[in-house]
N, C-alpha and C. Protein backbone atom coordinates (compact mmCIF):
# COMPACT_ATOMS: atom_id res chain seq x y z
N UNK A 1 320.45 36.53 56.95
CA UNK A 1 320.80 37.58 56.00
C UNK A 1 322.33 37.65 55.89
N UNK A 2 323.24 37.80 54.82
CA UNK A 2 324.10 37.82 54.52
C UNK A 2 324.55 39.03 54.71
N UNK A 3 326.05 39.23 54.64
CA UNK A 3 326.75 40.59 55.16
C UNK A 3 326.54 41.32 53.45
N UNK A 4 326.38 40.86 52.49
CA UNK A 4 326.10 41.93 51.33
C UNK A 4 325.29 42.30 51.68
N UNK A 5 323.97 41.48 51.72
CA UNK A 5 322.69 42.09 52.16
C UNK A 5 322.35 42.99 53.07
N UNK A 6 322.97 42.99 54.33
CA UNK A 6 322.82 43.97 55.18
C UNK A 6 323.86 45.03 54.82
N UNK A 7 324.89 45.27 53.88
CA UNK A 7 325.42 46.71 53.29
C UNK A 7 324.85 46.90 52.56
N UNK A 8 323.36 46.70 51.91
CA UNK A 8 322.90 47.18 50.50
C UNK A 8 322.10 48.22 51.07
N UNK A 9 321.84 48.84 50.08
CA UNK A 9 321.17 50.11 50.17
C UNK A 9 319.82 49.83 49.88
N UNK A 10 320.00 48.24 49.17
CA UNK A 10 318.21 47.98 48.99
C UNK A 10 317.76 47.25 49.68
N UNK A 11 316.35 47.40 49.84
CA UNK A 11 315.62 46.91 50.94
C UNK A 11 314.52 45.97 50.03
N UNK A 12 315.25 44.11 50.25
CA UNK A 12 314.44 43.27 49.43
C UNK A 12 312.76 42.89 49.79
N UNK A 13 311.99 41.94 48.91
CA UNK A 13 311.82 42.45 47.91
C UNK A 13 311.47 44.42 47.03
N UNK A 14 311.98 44.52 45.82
CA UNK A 14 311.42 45.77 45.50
C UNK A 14 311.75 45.34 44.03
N UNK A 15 311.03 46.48 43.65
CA UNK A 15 311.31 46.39 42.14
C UNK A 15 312.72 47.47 41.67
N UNK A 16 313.31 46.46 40.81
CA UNK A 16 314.55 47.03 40.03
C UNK A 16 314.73 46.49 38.52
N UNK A 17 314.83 48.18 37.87
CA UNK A 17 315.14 47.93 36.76
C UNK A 17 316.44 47.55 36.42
N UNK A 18 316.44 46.59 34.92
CA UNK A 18 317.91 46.30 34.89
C UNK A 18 317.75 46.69 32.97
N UNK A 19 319.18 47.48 32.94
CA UNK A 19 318.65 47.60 31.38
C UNK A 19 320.67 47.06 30.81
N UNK A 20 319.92 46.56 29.59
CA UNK A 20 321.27 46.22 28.53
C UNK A 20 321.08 46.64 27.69
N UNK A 21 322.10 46.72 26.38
CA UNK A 21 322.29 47.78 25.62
C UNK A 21 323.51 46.76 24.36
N UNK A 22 322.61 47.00 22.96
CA UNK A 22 323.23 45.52 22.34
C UNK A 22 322.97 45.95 20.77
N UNK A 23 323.53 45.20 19.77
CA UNK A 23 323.18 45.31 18.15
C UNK A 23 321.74 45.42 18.00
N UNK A 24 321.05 45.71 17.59
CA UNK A 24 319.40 45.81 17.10
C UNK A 24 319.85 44.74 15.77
N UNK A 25 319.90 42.82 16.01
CA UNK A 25 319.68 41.92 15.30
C UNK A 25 318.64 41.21 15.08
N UNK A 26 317.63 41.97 15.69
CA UNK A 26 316.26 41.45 15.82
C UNK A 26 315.86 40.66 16.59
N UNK A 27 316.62 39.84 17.61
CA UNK A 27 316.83 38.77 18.87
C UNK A 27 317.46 39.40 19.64
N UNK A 28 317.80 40.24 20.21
CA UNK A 28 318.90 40.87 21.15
C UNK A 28 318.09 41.09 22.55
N UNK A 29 316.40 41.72 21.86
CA UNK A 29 315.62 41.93 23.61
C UNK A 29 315.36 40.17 23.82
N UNK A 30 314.89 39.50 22.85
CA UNK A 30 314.59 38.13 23.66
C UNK A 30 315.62 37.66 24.17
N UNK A 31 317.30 37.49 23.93
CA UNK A 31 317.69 36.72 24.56
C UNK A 31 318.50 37.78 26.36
N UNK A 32 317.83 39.09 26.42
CA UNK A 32 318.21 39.24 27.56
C UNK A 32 317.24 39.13 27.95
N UNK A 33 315.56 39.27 27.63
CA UNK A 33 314.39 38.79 28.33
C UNK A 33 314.78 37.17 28.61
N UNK A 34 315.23 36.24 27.98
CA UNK A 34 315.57 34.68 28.50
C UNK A 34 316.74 35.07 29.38
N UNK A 35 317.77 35.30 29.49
CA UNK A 35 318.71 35.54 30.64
C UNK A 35 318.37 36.36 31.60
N UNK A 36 317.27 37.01 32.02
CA UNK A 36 316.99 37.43 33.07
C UNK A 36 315.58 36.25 33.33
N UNK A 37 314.92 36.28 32.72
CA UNK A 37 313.69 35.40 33.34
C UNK A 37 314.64 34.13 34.28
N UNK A 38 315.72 33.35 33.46
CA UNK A 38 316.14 32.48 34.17
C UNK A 38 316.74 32.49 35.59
N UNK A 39 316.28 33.87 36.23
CA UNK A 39 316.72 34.33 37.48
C UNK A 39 315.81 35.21 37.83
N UNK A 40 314.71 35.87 37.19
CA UNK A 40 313.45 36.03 37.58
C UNK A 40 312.30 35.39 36.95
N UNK A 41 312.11 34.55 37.11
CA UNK A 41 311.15 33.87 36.20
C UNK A 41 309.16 34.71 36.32
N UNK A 42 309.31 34.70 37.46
CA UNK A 42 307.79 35.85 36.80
C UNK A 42 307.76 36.87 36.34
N UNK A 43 309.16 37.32 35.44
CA UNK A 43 309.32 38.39 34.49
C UNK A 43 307.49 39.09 33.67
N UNK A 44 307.13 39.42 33.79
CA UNK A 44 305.77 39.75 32.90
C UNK A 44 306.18 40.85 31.77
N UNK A 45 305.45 40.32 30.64
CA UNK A 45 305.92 40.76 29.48
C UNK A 45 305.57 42.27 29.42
N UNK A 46 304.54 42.82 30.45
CA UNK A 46 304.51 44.48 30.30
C UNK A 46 305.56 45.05 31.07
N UNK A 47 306.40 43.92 31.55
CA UNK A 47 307.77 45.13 32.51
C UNK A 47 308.88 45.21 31.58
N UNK A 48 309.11 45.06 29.94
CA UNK A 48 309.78 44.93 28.81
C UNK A 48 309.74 46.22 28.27
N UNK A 49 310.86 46.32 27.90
CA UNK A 49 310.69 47.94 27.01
C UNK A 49 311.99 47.83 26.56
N UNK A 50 311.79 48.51 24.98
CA UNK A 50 312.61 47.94 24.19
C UNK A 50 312.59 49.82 23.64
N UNK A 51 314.16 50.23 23.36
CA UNK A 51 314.34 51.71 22.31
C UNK A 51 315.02 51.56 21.64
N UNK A 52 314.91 51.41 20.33
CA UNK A 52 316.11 51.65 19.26
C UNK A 52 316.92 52.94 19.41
N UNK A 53 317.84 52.61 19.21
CA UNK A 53 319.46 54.16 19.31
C UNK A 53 318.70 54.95 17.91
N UNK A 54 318.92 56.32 17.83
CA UNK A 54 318.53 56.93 16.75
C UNK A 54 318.90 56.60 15.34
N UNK A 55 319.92 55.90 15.60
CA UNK A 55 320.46 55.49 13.43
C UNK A 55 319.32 53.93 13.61
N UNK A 56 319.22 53.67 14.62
CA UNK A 56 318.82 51.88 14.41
C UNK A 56 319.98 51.06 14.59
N UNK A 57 320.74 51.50 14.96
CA UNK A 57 322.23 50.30 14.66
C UNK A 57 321.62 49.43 16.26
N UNK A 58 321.30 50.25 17.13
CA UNK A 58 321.47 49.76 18.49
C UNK A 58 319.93 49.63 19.29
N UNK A 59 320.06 48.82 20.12
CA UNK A 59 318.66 48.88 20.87
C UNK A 59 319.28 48.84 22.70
N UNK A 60 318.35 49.25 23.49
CA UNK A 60 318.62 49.07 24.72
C UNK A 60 316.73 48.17 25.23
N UNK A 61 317.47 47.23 26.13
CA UNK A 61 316.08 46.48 26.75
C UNK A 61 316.22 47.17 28.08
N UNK A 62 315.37 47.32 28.85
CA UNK A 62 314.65 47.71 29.95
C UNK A 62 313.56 46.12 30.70
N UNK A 63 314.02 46.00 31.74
CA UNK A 63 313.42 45.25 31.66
C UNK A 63 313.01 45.07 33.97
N UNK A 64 312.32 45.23 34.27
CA UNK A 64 312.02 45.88 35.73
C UNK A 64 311.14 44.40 36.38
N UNK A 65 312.15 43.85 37.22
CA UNK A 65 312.34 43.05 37.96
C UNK A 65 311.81 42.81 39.52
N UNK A 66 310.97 42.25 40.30
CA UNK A 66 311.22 42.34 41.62
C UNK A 66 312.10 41.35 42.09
N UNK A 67 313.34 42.25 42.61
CA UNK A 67 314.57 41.81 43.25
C UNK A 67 313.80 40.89 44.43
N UNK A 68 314.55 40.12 44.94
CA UNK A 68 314.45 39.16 45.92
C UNK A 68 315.93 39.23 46.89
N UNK A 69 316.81 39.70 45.69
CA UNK A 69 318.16 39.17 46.79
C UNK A 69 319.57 40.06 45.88
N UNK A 70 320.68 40.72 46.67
CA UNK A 70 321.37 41.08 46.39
C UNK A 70 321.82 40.00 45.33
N UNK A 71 322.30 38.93 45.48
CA UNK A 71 322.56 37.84 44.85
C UNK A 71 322.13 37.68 43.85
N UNK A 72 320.64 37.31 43.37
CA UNK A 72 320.04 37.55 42.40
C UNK A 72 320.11 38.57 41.64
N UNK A 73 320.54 39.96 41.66
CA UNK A 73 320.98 40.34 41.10
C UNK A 73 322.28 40.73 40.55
N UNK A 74 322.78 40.37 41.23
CA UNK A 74 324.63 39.73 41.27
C UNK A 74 324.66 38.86 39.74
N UNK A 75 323.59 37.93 39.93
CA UNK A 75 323.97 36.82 38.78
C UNK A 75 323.01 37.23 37.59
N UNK A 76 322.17 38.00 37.47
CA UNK A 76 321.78 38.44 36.34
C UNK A 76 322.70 39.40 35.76
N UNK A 77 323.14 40.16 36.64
CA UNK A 77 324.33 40.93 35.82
C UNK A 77 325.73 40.37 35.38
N UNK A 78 325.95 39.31 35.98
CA UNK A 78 326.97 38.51 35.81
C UNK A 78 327.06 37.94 34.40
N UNK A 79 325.73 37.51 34.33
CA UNK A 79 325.17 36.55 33.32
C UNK A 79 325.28 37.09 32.18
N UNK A 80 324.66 38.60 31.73
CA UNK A 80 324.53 39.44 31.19
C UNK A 80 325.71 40.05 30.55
N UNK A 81 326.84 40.56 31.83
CA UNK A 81 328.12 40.87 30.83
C UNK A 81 329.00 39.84 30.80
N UNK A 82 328.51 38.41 30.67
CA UNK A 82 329.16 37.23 29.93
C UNK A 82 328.57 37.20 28.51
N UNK A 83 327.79 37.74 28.24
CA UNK A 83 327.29 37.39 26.58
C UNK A 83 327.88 38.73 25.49
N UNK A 84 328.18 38.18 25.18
CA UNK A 84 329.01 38.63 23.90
C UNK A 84 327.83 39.50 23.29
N UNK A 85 326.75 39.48 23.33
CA UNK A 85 326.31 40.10 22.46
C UNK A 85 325.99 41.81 22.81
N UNK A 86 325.87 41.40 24.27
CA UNK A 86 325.58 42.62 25.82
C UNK A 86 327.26 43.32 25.46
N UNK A 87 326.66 44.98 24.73
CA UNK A 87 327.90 45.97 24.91
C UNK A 87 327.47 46.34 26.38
N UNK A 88 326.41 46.42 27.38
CA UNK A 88 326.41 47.58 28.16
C UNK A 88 325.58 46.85 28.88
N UNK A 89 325.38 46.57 30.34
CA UNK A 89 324.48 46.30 30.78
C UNK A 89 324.37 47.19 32.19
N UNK A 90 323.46 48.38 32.84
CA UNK A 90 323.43 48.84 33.77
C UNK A 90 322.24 48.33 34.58
């Protein structure tokens, strides 16, 4: 176990949501559903949840993960606020 791992507050595996927050271009939940699957790959399509912002300009994905590793989630978020398209990813 790594020294992140033993300062985390989480106790692996568990489930964690990870949500981003992006243009409503009509592709915005698939390509953070593809940038997270590629670091959780048994993503299942009922842990997806998708809200449009009230005008429609904006959508936020939801998307609830079982963590495996501080790390792993290190690089999905990494990944995430590298794309240009991701205003927000918590």
């Amino acid at each position: 176990m790594t020294q992140a791992e033993q300062d985390s507050l989480l106790e692996f595996p568990c489930q964690f949501p990870i949500k981003a927050m992006g243009r409503d271009d009509g592709q915005f939940a698939e390509l953070v559903v593809t940038i997270v699957r590629k670091h959780a790959p048994e993503l299942q399509d009922a842990a997806i949840n998708t809200r449009p912002s009230k005008a429609g300009n904006f959508v936020s994905v939801t998307v609830t993960i079982e963590a495996t590793s501080r790390q792993q989630l290190d690089n999905i978020y990494l990944e995430l606020t590298a794309c240009e398209q991701v205003l927000m990813a918590l």
